[in-house]
PDB file of N, CA and C in Angstrom:
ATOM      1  N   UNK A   1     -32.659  27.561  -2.182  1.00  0.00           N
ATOM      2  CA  UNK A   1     -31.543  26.833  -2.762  1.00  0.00           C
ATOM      3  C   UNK A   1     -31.741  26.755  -4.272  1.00  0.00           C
ATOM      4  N   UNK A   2     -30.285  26.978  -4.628  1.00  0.00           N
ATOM      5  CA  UNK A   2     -30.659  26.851  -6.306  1.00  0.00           C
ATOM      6  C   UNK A   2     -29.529  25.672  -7.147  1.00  0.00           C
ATOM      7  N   UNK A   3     -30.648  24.836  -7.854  1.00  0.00           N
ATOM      8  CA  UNK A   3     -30.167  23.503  -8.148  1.00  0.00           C
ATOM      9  C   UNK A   3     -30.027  23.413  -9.800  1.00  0.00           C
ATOM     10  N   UNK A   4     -29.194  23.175 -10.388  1.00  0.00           N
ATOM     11  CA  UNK A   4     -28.720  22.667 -11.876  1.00  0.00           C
ATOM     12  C   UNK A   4     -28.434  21.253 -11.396  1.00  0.00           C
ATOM     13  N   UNK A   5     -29.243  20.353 -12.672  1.00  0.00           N
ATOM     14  CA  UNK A   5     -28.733  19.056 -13.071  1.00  0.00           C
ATOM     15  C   UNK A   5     -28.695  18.937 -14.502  1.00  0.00           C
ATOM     16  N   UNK A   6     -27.358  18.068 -14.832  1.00  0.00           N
ATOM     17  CA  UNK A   6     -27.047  17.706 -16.198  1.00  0.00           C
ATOM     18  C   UNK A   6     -26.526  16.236 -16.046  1.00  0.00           C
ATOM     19  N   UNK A   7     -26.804  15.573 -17.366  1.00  0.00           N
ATOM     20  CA  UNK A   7     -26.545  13.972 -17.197  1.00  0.00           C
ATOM     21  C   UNK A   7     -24.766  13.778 -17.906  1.00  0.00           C
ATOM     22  N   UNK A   8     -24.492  13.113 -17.229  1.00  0.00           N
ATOM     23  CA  UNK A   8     -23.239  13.187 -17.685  1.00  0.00           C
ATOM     24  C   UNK A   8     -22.457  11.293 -17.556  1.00  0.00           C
ATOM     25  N   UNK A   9     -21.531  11.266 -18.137  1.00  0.00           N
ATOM     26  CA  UNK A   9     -20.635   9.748 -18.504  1.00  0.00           C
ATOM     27  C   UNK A   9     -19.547  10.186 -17.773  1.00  0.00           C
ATOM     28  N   UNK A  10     -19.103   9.568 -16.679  1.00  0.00           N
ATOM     29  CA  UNK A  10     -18.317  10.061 -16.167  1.00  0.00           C
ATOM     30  C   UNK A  10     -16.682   9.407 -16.581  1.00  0.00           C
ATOM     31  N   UNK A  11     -15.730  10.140 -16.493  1.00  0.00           N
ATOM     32  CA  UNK A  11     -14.315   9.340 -17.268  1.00  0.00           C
ATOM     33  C   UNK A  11     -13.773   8.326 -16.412  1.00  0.00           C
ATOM     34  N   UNK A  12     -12.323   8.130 -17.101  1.00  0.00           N
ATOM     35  CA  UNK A  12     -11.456   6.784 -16.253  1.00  0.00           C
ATOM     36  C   UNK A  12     -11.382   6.854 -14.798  1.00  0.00           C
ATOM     37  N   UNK A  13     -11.516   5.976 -14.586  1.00  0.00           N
ATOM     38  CA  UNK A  13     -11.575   6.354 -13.073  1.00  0.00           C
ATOM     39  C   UNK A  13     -12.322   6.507 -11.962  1.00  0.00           C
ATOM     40  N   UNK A  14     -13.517   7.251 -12.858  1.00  0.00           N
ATOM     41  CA  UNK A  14     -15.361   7.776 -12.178  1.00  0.00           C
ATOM     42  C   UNK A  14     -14.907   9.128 -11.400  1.00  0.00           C
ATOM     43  N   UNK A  15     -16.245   8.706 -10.496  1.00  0.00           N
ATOM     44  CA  UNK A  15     -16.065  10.330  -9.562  1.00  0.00           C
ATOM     45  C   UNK A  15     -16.600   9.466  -8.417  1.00  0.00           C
ATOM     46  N   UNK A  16     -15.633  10.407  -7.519  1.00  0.00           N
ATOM     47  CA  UNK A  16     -14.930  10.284  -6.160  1.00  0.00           C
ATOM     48  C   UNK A  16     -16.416  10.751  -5.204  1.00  0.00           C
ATOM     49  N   UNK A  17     -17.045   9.657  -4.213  1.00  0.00           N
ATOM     50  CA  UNK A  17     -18.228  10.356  -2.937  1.00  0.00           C
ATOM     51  C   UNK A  17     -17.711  10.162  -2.078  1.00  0.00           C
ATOM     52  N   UNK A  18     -18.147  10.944  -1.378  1.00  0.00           N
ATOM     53  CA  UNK A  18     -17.882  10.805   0.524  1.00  0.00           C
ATOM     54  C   UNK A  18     -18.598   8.935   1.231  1.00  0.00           C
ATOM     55  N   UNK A  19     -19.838   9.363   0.337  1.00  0.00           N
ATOM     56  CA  UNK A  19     -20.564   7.972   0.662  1.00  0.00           C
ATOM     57  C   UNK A  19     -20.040   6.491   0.680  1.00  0.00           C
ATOM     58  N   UNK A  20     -19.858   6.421  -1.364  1.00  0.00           N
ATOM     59  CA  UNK A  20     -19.765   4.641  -1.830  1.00  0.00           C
ATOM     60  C   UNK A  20     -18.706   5.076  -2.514  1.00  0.00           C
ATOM     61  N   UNK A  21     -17.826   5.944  -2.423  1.00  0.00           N
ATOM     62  CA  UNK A  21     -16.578   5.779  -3.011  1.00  0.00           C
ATOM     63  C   UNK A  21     -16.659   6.095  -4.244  1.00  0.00           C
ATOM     64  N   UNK A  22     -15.534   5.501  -5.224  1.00  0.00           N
ATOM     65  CA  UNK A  22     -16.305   5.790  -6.802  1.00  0.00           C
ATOM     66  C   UNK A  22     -17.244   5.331  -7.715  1.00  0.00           C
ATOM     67  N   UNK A  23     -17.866   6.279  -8.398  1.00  0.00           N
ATOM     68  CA  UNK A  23     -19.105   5.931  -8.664  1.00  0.00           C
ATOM     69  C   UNK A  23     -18.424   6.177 -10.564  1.00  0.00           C
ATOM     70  N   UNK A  24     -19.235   4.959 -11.317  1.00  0.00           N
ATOM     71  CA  UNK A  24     -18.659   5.310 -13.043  1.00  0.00           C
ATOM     72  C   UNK A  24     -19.975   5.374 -13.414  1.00  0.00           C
ATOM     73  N   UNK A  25     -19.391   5.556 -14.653  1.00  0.00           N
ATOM     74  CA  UNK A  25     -20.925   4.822 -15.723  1.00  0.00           C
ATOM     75  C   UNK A  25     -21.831   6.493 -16.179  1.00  0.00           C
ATOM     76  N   UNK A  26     -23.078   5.939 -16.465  1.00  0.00           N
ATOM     77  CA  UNK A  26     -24.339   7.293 -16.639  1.00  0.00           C
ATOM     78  C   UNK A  26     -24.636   8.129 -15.419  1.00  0.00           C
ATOM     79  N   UNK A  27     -24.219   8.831 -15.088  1.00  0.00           N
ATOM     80  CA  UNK A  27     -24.674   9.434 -13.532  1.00  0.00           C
ATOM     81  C   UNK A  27     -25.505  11.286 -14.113  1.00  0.00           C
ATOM     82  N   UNK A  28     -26.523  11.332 -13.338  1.00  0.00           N
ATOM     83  CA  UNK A  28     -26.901  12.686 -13.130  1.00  0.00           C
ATOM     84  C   UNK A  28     -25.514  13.741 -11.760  1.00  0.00           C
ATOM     85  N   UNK A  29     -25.169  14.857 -12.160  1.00  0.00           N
ATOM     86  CA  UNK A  29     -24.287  15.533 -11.691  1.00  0.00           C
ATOM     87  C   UNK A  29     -25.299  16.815 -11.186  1.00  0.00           C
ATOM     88  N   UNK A  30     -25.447  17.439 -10.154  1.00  0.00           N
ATOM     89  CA  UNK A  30     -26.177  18.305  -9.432  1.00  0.00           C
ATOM     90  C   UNK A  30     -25.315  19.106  -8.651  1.00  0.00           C
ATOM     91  N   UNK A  31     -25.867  20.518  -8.924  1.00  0.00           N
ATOM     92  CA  UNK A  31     -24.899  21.433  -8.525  1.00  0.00           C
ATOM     93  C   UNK A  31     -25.955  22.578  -7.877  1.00  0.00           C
ATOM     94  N   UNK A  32     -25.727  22.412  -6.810  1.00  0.00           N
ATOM     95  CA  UNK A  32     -26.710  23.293  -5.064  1.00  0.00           C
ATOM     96  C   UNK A  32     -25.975  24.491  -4.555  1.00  0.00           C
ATOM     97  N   UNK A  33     -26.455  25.224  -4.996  1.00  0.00           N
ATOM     98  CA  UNK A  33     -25.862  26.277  -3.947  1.00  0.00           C
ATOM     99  C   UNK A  33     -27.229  26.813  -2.933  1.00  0.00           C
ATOM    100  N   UNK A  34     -26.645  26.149  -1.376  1.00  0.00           N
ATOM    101  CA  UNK A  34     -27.249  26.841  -0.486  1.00  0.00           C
ATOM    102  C   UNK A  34     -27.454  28.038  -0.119  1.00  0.00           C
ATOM    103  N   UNK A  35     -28.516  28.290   0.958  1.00  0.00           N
ATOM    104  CA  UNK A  35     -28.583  29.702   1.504  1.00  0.00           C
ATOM    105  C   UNK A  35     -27.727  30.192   2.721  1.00  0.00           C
ATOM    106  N   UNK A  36     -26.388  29.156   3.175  1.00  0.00           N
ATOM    107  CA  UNK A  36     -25.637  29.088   3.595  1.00  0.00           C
ATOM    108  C   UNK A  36     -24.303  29.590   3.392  1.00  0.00           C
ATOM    109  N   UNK A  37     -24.404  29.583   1.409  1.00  0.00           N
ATOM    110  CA  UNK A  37     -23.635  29.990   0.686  1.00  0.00           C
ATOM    111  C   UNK A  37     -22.761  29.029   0.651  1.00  0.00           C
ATOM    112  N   UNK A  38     -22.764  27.636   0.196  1.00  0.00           N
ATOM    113  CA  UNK A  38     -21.966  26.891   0.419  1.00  0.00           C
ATOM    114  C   UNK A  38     -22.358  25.918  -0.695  1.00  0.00           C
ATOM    115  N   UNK A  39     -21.711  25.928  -2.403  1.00  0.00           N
ATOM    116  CA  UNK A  39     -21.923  25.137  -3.370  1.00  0.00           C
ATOM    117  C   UNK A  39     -21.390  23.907  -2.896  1.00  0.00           C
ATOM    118  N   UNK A  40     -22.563  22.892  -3.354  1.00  0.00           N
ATOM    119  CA  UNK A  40     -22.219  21.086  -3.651  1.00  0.00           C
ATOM    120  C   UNK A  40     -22.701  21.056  -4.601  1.00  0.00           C
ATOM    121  N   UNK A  41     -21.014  19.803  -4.926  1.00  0.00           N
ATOM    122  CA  UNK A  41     -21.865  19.097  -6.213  1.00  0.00           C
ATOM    123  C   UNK A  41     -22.240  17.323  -5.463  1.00  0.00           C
ATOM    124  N   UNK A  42     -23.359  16.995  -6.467  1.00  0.00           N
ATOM    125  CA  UNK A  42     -23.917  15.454  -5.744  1.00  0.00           C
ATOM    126  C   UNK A  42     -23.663  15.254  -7.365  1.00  0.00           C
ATOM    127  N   UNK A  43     -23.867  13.250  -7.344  1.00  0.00           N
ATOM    128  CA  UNK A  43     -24.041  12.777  -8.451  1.00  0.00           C
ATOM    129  C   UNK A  43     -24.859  11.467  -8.021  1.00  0.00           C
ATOM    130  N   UNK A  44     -25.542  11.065  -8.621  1.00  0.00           N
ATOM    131  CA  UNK A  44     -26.557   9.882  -8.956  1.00  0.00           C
ATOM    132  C   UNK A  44     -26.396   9.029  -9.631  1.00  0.00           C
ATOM    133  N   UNK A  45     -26.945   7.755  -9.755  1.00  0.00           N
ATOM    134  CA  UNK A  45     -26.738   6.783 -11.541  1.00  0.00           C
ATOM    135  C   UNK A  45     -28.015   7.685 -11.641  1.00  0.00           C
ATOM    136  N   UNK A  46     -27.948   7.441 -13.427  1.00  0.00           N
ATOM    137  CA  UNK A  46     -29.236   7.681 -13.912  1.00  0.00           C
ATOM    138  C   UNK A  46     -29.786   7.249 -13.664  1.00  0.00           C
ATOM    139  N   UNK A  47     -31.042   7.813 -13.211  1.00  0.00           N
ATOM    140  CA  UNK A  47     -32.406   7.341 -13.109  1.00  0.00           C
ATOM    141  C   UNK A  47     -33.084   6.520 -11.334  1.00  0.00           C
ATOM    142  N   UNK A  48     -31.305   6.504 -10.544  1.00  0.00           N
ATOM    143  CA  UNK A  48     -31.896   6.385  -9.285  1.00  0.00           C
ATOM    144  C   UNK A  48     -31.923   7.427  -8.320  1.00  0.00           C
ATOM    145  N   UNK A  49     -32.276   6.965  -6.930  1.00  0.00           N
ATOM    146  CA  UNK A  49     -32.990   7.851  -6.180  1.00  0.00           C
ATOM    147  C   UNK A  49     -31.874   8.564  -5.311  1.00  0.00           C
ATOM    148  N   UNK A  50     -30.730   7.714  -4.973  1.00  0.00           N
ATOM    149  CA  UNK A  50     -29.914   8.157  -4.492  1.00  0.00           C
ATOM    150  C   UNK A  50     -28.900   8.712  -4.454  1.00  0.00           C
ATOM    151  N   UNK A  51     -28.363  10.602  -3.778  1.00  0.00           N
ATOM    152  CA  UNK A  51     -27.454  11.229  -4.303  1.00  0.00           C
ATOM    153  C   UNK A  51     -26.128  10.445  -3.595  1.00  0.00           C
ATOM    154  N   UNK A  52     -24.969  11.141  -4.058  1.00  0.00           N
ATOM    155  CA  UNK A  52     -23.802  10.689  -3.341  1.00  0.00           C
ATOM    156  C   UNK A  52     -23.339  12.443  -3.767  1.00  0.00           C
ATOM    157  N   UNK A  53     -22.254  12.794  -2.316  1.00  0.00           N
ATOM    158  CA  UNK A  53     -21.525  13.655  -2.033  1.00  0.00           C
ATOM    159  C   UNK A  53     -20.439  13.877  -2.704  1.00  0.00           C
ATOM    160  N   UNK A  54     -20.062  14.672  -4.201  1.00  0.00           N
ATOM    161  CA  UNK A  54     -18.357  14.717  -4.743  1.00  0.00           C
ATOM    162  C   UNK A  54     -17.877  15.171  -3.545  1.00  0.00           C
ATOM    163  N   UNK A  55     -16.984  14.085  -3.655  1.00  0.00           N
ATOM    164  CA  UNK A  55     -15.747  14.202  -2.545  1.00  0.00           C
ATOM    165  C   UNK A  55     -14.786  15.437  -2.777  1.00  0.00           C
ATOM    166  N   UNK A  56     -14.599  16.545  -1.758  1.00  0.00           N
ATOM    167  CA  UNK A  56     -14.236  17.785  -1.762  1.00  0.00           C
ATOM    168  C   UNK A  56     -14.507  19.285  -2.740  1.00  0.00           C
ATOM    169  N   UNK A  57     -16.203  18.374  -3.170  1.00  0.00           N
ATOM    170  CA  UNK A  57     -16.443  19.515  -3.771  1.00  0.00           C
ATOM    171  C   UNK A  57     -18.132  20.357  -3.333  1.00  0.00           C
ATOM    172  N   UNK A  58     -17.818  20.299  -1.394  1.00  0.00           N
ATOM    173  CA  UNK A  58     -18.425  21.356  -0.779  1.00  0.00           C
ATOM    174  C   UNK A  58     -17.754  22.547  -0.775  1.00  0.00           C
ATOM    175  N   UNK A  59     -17.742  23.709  -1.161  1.00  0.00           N
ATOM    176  CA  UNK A  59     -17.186  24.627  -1.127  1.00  0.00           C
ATOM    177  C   UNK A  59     -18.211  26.194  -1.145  1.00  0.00           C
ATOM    178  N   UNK A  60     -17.065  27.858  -0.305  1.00  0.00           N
ATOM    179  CA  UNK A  60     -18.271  28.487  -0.346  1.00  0.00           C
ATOM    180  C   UNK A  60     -17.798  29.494  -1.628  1.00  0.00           C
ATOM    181  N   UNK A  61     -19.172  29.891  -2.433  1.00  0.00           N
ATOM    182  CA  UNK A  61     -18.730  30.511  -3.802  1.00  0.00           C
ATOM    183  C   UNK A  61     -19.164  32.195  -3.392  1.00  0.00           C
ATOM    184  N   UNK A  62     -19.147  32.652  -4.581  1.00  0.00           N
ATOM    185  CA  UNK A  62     -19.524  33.915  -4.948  1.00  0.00           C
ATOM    186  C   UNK A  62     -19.722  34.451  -5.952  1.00  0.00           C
ATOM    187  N   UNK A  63     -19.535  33.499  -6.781  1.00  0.00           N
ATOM    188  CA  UNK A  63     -19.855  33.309  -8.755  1.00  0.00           C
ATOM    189  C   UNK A  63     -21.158  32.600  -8.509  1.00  0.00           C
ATOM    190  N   UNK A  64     -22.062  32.445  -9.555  1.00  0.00           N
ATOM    191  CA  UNK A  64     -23.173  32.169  -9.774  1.00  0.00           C
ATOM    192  C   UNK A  64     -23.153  30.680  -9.567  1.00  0.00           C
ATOM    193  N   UNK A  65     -24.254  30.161  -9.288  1.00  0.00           N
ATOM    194  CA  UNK A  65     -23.865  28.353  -9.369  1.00  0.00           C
ATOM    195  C   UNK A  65     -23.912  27.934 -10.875  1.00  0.00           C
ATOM    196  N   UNK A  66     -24.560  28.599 -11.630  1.00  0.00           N
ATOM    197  CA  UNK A  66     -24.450  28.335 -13.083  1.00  0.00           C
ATOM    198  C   UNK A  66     -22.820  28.301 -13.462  1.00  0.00           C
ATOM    199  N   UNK A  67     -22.014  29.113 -13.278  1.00  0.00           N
ATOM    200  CA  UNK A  67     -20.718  28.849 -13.432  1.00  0.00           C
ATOM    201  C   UNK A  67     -19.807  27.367 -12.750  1.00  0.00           C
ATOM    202  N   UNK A  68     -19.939  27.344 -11.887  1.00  0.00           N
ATOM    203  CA  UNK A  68     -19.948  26.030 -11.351  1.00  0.00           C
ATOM    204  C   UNK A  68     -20.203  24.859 -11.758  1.00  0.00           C
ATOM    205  N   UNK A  69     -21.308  25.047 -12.182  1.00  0.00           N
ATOM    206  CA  UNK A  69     -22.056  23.946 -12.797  1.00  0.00           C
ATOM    207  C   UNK A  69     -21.421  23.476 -13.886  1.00  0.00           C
ATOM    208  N   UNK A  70     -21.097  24.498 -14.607  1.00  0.00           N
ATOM    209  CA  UNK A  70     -20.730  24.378 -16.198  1.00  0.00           C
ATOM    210  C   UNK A  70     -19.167  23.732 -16.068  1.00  0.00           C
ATOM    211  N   UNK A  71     -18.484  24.099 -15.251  1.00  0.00           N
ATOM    212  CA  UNK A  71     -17.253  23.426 -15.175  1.00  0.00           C
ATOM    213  C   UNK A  71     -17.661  22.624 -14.730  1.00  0.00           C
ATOM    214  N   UNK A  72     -17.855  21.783 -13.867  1.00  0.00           N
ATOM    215  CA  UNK A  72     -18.123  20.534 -13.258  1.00  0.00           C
ATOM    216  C   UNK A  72     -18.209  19.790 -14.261  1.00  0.00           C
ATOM    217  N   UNK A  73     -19.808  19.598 -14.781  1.00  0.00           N
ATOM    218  CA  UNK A  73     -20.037  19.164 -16.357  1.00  0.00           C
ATOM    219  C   UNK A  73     -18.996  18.806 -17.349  1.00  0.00           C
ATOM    220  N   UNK A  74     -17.590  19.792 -17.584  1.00  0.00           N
ATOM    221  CA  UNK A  74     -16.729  20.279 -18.280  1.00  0.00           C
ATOM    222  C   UNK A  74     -15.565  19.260 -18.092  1.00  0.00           C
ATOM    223  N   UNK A  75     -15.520  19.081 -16.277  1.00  0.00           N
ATOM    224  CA  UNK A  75     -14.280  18.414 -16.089  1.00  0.00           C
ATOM    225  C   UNK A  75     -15.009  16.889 -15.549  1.00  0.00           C
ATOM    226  N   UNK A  76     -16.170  16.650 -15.498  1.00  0.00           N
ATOM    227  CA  UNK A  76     -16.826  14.896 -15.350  1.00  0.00           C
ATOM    228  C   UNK A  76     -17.138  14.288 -16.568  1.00  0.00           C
ATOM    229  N   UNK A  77     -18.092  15.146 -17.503  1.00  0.00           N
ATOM    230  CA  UNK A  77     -18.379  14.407 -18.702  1.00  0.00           C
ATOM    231  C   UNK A  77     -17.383  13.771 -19.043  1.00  0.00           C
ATOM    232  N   UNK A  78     -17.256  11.925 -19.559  1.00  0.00           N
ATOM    233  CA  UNK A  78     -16.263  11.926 -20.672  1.00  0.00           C
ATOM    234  C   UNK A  78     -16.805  10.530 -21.300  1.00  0.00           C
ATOM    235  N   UNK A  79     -18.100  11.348 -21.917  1.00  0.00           N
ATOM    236  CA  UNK A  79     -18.845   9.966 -22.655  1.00  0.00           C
ATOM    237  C   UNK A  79     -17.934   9.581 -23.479  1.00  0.00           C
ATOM    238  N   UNK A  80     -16.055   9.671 -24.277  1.00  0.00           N
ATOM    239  CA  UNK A  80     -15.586   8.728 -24.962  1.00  0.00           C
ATOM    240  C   UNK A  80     -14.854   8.338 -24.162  1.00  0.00           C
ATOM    241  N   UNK A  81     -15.188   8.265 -23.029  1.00  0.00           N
ATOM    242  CA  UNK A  81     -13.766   7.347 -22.138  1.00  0.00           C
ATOM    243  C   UNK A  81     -12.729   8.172 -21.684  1.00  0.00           C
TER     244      UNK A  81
END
């Protein structure tokens, strides 16, 4: 499995888990692509232990997970709000 994490501020609103619902604030964003072939993204608060599931963003790729990643990042970051 191959894993990218980047720390990110997430915007109005937060980001959407399967788990606890929406999550705001400092979160780590993690982007997995299995040997299943099946990219997730998870997100965390900073600095704790526990992931949460982006809500509908299990999906199966065929682009690199680095590409993935980078949008994700692209469309969660929004350290000005």
């Amino acid at each position: 499995m191959s894993t990218l994490t980047t720390n990110i501020v997430a915007g109005p609103g937060g980001v959407m888990t399967d788990e606890v619902g929406v999550v705001t604030g400092e979160l780590t964003l993690a982007s997995e692509l299995g040997a299943d072939g099946l990219a997730r993204l998870k997100v965390q608060y900073l600095g704790a232990g526990e992931w949460y599931t982006v809500t509908g963003a299990t999906v199966p790729v065929t682009d690199p997970v680095a590409a993935l990643h980078a949008q994700a990042v692209g469309i969660l970051n929004r350290p000005e709000g």
